[in-house]
N, C-alpha and C. Protein backbone atom coordinates (compact mmCIF):
# COMPACT_ATOMS: atom_id res chain seq x y z
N UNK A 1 -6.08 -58.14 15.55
CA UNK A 1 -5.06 -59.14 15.73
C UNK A 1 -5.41 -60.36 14.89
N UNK A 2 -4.15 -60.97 14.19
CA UNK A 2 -4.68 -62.01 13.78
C UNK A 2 -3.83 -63.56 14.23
N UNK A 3 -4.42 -64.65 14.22
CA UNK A 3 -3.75 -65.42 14.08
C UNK A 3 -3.96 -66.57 13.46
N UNK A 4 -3.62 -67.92 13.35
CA UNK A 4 -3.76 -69.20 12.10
C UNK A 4 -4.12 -69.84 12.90
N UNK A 5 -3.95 -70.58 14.08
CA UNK A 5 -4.79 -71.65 14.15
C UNK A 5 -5.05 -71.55 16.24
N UNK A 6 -5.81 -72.31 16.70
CA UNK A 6 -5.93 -72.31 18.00
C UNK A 6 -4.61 -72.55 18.73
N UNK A 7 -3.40 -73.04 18.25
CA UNK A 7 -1.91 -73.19 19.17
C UNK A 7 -1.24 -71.83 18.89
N UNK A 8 -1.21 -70.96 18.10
CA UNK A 8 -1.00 -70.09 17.82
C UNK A 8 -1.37 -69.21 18.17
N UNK A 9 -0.93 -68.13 19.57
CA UNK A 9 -1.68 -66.79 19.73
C UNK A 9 -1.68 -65.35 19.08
N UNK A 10 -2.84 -64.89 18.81
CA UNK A 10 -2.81 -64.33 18.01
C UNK A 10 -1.79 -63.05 18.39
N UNK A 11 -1.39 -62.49 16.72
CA UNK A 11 -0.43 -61.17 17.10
C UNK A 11 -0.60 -60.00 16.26
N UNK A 12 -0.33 -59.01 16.51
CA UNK A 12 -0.89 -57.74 15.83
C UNK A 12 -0.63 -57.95 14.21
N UNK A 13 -1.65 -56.90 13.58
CA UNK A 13 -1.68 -57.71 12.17
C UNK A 13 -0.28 -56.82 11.19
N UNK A 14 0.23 -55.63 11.95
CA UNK A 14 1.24 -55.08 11.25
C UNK A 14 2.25 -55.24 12.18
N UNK A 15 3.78 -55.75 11.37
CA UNK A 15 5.29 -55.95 12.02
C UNK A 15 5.74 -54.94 11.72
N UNK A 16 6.49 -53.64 12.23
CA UNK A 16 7.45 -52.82 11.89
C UNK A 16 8.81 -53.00 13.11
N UNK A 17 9.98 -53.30 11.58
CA UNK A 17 10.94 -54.06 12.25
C UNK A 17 12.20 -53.08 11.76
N UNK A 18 12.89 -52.46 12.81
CA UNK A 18 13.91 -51.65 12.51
C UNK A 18 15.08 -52.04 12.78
N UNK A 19 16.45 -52.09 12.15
CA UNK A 19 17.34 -52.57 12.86
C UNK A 19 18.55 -51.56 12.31
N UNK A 20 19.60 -51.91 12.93
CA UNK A 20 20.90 -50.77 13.09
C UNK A 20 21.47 -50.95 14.64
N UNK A 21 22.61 -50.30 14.51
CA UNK A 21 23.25 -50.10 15.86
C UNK A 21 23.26 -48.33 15.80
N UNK A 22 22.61 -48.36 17.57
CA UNK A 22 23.01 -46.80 18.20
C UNK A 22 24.07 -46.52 18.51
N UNK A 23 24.63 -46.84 18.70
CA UNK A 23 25.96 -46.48 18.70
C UNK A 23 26.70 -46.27 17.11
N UNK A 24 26.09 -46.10 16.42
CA UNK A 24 27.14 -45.72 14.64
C UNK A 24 26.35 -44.55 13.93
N UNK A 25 26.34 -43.72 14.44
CA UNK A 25 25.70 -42.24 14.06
C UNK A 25 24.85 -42.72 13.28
N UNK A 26 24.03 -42.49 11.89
CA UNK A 26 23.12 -42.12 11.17
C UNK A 26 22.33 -44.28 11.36
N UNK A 27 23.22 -45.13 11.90
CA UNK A 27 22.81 -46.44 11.58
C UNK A 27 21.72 -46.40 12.65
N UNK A 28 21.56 -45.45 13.60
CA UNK A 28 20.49 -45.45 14.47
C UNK A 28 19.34 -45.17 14.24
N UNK A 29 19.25 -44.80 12.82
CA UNK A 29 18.10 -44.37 12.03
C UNK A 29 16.74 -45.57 12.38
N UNK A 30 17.35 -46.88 11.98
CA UNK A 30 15.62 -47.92 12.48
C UNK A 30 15.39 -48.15 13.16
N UNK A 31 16.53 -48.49 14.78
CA UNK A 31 16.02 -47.93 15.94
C UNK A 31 15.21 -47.18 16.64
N UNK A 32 15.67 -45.78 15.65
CA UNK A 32 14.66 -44.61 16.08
C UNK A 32 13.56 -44.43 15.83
N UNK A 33 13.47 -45.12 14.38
CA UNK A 33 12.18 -45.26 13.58
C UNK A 33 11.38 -45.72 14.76
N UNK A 34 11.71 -47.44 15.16
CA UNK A 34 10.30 -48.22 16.03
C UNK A 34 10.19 -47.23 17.35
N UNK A 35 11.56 -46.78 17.93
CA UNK A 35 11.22 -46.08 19.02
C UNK A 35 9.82 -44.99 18.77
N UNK A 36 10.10 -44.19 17.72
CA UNK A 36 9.16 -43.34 17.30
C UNK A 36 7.69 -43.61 17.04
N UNK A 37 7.72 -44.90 16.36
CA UNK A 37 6.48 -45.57 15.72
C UNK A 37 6.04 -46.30 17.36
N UNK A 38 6.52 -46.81 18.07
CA UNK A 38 6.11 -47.58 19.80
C UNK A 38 5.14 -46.25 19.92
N UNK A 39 5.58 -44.97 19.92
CA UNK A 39 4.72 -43.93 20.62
C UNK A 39 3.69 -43.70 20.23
N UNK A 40 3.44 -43.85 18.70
CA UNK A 40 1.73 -44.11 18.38
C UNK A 40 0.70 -44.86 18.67
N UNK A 41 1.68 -46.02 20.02
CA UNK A 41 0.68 -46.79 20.56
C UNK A 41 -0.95 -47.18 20.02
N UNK A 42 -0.63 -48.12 18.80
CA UNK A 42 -1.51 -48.62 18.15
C UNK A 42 -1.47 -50.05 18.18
N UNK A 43 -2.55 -50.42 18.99
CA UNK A 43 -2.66 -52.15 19.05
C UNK A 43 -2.48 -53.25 17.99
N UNK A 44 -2.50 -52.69 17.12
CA UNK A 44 -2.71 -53.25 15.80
C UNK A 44 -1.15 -53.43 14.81
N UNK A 45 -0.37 -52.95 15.67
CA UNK A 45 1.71 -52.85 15.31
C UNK A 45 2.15 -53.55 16.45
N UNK A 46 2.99 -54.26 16.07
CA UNK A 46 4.36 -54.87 17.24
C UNK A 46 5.29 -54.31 16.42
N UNK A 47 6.34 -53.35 17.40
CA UNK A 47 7.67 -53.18 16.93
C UNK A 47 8.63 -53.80 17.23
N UNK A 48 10.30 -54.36 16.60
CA UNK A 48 10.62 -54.86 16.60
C UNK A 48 12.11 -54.07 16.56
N UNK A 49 13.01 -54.35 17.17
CA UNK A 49 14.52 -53.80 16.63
C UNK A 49 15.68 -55.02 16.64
N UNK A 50 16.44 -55.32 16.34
CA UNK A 50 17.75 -55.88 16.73
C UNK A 50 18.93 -55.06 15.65
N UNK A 51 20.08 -56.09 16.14
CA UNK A 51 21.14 -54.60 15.51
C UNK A 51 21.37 -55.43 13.97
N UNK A 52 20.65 -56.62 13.68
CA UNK A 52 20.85 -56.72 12.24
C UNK A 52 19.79 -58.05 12.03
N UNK A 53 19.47 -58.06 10.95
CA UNK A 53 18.08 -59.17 10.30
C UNK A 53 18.70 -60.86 10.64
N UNK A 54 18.64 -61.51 11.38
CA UNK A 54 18.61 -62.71 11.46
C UNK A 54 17.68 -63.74 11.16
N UNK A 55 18.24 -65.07 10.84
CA UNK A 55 17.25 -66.13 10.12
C UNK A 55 16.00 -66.44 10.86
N UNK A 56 16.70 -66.30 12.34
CA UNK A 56 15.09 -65.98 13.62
C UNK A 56 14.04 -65.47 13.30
N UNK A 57 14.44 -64.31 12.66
CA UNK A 57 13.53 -63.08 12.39
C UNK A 57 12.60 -63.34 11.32
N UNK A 58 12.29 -64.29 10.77
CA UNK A 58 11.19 -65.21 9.69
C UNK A 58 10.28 -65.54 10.64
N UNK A 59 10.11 -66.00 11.77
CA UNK A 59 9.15 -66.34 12.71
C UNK A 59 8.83 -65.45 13.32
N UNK A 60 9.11 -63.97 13.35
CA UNK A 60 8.28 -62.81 13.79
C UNK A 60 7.38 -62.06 12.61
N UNK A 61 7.61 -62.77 11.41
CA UNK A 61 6.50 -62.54 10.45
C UNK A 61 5.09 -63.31 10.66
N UNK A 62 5.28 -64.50 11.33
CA UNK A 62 4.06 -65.73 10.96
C UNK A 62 2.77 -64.59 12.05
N UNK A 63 1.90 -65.27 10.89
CA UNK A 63 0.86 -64.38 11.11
C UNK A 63 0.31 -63.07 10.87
N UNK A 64 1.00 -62.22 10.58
CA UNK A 64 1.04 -61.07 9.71
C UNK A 64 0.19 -60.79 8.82
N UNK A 65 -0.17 -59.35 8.65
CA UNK A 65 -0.44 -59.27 7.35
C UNK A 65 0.08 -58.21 6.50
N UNK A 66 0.91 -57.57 7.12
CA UNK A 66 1.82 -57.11 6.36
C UNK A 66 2.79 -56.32 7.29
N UNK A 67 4.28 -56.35 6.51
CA UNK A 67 5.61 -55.98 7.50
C UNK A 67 6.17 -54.68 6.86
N UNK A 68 6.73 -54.06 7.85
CA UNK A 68 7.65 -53.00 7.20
C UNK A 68 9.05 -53.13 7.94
N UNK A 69 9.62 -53.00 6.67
CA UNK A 69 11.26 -52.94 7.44
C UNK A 69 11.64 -51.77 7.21
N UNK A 70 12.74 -51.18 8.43
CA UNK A 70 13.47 -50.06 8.24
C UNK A 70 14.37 -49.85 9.01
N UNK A 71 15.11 -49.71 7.11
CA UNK A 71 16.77 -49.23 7.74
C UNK A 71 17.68 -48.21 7.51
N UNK A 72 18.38 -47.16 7.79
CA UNK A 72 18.93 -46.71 7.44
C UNK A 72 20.17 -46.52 6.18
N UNK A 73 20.04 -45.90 4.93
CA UNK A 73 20.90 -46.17 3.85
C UNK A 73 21.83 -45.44 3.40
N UNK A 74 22.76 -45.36 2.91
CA UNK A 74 23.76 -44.52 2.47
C UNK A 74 23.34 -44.52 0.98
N UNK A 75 22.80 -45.18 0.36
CA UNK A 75 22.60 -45.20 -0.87
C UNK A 75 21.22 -44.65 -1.12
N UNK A 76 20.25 -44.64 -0.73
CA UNK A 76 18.90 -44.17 -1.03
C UNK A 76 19.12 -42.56 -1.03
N UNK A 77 17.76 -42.22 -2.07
CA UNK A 77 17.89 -40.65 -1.86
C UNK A 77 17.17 -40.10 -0.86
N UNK A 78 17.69 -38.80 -0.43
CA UNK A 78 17.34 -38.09 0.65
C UNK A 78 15.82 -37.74 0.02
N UNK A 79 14.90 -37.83 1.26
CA UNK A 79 15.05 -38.04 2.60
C UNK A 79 14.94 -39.71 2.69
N UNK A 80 14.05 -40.03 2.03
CA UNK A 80 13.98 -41.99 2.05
C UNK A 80 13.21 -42.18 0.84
N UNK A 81 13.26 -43.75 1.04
CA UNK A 81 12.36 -44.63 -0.59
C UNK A 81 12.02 -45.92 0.20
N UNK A 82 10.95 -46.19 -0.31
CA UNK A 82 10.00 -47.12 -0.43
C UNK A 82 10.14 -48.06 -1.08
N UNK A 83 10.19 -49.63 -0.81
CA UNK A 83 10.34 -50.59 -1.85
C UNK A 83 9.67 -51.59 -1.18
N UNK A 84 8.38 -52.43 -2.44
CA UNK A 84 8.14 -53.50 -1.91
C UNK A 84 9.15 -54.69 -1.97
N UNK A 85 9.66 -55.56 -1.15
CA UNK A 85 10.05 -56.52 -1.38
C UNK A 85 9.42 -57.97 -1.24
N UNK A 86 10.66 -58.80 -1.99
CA UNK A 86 9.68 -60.08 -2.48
C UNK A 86 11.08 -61.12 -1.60
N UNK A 87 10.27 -62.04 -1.10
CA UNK A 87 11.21 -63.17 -0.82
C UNK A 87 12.47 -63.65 -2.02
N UNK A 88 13.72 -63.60 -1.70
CA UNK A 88 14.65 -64.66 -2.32
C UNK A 88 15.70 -64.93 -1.67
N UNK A 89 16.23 -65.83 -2.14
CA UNK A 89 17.72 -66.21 -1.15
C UNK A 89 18.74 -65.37 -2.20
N UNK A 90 19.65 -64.53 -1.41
CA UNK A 90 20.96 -64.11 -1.43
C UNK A 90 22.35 -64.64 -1.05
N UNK A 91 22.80 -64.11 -1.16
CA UNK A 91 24.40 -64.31 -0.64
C UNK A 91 24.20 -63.97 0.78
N UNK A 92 23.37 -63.15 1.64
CA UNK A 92 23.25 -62.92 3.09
C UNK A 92 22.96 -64.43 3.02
N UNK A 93 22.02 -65.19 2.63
CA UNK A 93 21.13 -66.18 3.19
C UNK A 93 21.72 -67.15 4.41
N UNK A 94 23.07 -67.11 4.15
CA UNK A 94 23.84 -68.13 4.78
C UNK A 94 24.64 -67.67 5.84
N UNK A 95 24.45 -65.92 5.92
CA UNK A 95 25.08 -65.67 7.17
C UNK A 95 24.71 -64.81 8.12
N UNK A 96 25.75 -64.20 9.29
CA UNK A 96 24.83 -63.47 10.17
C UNK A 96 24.39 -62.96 10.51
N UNK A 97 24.15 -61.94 9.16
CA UNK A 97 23.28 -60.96 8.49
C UNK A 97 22.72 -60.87 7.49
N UNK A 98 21.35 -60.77 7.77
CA UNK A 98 20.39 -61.58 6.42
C UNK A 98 19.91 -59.87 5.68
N UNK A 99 19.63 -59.99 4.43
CA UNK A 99 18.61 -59.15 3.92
C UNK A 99 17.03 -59.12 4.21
N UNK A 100 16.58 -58.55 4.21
CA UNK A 100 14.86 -58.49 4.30
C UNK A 100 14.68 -59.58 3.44
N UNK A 101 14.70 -59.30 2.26
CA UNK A 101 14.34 -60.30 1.07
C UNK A 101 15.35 -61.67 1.74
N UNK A 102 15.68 -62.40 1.89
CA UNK A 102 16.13 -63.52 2.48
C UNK A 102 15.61 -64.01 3.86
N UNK A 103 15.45 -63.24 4.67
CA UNK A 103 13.88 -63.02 5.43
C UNK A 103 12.65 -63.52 5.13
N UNK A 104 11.93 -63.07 4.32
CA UNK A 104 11.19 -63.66 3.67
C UNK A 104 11.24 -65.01 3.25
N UNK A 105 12.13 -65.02 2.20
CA UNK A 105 12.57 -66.26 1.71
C UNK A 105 12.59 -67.13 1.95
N UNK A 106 13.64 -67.45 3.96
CA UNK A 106 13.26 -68.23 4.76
C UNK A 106 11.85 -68.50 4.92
N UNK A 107 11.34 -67.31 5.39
CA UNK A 107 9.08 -68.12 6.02
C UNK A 107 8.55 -68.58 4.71
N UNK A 108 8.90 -68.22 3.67
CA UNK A 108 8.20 -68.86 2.52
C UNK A 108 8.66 -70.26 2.77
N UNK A 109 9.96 -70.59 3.23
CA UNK A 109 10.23 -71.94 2.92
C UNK A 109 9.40 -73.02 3.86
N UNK A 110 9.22 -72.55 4.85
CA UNK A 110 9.21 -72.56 6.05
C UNK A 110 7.73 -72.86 6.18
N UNK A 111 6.82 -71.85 6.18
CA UNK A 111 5.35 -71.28 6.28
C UNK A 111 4.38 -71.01 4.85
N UNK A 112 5.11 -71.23 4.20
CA UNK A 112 4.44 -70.52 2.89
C UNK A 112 4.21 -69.02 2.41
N UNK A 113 3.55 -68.53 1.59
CA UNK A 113 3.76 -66.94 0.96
C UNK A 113 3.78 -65.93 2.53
N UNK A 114 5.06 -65.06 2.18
CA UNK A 114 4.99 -64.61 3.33
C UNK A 114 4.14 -63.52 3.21
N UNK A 115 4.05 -62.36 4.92
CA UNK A 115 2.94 -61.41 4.06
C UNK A 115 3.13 -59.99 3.18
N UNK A 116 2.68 -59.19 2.65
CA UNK A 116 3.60 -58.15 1.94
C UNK A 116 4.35 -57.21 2.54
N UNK A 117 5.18 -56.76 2.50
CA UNK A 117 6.26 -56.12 3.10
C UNK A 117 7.47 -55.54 2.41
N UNK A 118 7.59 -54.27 2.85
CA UNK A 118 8.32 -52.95 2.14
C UNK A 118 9.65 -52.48 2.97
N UNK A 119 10.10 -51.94 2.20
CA UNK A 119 10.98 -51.66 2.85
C UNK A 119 11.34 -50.36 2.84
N UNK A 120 11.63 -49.60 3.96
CA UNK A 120 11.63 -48.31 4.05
C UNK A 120 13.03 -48.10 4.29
N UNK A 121 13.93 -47.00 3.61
CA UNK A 121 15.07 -47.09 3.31
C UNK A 121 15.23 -45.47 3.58
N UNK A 122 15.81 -44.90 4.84
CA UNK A 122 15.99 -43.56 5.70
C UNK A 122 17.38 -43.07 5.06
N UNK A 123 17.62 -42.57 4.28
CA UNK A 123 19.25 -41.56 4.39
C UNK A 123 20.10 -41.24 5.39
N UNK A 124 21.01 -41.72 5.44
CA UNK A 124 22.15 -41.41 6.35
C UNK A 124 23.41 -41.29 5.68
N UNK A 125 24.48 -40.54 6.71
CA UNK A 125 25.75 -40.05 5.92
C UNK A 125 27.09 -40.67 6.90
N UNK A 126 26.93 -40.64 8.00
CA UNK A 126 27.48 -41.25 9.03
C UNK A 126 27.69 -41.94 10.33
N UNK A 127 28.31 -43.15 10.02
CA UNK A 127 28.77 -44.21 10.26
C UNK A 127 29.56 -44.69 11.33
N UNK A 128 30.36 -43.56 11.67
CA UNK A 128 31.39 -44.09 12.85
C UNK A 128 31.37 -44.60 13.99
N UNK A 129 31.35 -45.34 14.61
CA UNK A 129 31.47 -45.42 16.28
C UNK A 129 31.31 -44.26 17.03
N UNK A 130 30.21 -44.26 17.91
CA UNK A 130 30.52 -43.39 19.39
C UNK A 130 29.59 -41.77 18.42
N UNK A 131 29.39 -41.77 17.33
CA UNK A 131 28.62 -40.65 16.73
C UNK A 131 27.17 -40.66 17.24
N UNK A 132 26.66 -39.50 17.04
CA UNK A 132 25.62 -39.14 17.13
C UNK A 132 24.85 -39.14 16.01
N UNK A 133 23.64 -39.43 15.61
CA UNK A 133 22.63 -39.41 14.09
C UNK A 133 22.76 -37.74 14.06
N UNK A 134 23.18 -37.67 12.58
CA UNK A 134 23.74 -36.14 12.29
C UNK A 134 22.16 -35.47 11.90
N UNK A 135 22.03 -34.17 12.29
CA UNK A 135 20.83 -33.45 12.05
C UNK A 135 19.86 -33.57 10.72
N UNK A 136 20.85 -33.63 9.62
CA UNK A 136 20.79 -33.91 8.22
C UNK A 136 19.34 -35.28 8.15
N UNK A 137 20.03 -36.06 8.86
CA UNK A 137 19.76 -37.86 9.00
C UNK A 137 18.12 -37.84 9.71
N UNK A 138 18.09 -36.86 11.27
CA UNK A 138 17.06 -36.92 12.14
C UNK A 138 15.78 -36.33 10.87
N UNK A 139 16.63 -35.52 10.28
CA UNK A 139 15.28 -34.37 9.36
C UNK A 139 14.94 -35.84 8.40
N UNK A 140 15.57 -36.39 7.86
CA UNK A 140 15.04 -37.66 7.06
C UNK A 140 14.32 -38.05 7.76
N UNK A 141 14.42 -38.85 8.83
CA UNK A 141 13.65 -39.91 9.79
C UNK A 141 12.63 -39.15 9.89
N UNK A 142 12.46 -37.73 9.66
CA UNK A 142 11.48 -37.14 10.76
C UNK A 142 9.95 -37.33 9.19
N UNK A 143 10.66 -36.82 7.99
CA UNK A 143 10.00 -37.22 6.65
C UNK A 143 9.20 -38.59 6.78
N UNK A 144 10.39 -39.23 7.20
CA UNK A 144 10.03 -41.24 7.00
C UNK A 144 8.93 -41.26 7.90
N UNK A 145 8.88 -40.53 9.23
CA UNK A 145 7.91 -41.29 10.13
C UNK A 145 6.96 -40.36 9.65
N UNK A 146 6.80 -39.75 9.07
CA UNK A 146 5.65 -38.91 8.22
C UNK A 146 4.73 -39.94 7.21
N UNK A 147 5.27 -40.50 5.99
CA UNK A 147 4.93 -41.33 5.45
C UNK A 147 4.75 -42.86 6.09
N UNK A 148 5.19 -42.87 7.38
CA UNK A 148 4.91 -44.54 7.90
C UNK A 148 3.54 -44.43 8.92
N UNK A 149 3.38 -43.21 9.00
CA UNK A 149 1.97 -42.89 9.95
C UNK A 149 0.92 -43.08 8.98
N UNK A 150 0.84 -41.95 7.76
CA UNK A 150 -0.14 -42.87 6.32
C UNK A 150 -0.10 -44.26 5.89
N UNK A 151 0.84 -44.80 6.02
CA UNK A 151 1.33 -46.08 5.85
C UNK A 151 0.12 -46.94 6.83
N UNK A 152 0.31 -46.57 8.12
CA UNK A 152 -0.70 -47.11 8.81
C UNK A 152 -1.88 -46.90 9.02
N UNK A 153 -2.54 -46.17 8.49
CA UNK A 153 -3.65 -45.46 8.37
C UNK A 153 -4.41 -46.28 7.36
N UNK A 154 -3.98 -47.01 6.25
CA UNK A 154 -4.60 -47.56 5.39
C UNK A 154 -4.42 -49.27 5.95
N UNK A 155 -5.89 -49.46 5.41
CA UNK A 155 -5.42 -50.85 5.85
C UNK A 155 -4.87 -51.63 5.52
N UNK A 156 -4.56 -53.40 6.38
CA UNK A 156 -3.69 -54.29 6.28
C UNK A 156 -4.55 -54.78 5.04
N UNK A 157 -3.66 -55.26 4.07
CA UNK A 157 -4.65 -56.19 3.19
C UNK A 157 -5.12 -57.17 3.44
N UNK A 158 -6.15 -58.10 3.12
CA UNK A 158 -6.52 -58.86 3.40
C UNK A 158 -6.21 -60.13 3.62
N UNK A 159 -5.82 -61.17 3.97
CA UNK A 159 -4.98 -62.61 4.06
C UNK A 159 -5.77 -63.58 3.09
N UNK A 160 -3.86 -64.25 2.21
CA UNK A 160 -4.55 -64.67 0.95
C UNK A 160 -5.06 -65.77 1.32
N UNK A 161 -6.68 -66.44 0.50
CA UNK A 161 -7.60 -67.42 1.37
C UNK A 161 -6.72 -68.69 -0.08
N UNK A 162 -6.53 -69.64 0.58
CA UNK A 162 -5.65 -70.59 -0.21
C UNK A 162 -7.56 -71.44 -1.03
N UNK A 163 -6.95 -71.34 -2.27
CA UNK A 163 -7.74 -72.01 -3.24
C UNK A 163 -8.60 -73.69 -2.61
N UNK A 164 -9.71 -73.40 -2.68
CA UNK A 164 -9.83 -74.82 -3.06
C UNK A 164 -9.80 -75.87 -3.67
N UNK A 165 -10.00 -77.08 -2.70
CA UNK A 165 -9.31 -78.45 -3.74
C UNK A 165 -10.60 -78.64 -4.33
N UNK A 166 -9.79 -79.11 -5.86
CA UNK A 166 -10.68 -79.24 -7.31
C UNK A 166 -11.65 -80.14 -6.23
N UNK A 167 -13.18 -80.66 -6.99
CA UNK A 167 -13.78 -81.67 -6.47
C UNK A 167 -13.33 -82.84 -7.25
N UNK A 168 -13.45 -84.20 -7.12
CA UNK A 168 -13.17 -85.66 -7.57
C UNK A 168 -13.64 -85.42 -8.77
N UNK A 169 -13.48 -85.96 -9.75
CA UNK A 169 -14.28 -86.38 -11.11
C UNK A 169 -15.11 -87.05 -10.91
């Protein structure tokens, strides 16, 4: 566990943060993910879900040392992809659904360099209300939580130690 200073209690050093709604067939994909990833019961992860990335959600990074997000995509290839992301402000930035990368963006502004964090991007095909995650979708997730178990297996990197100040002339 780590944390920054004595007001601060400390919190596990990996975030895996899934979000989607269960209720919209294949969008249940990062839901399922943390549900899945909770069962490896490893002290060293806090999971996280809501049904979409809010500006809140920058203050469940502090302290970290590194995050994974995951969400379900219509665009990624089957079964999933991997991407590190980097803090910036978007066009989400301003509303009530943020990107990961705007996420970031915020704690950088906020806290300074946030910590590294990827984004895991599950295949899905459908969308509708009141659906079920189609078989197609579960066999992805089932890939993803394959690669997010190695994922955790290696360690957190290390926390960057901020430079020291030059000495006086």
């Amino acid at each position: 566990m780590t944390g920054t200073s004595p007001d601060i209690p400390a919190v596990p050093e990996t975030l895996v943060f899934g979000w989607g709604n269960p209720s919209r067939g294949d969008d249940a994909l990062g839901p399922l993910a943390v549900e899945a990833i909770e069962a490896f019961q490893r002290a060293d992860v806090e999971c996280l879900t809501d049904f979409q990335l809010q500006v809140e959600h920058a203050m469940d990074l502090h302290g970290r040392r590194r995050v994974l997000f995951i969400d379900a995509s219509a665009s990624a290839p089957p079964p999933f992809t991997v991407s590190t992301l980097h803090g910036r402000a978007d066009a989400s930035y301003t509303t009530h659904e943020m990107s990961p990368e705007a996420v970031l963006h915020v704690y950088a502004s906020v806290f300074g360099p946030p910590p590294p964090a990827v984004l895991l991007a599950v295949r899905g095909d459908v969308w509708e209300l009141g659906q079920d995650p189609t078989a197609t979708a579960l066999g992805n997730l089932a890939a993803a939580l394959s690669w997010v178990r190695d994922w955790l297996a290696e360690p957190a990197a290390e926390p960057e130690t901020p430079p020291e100040p030059a000495a006086p002339q």
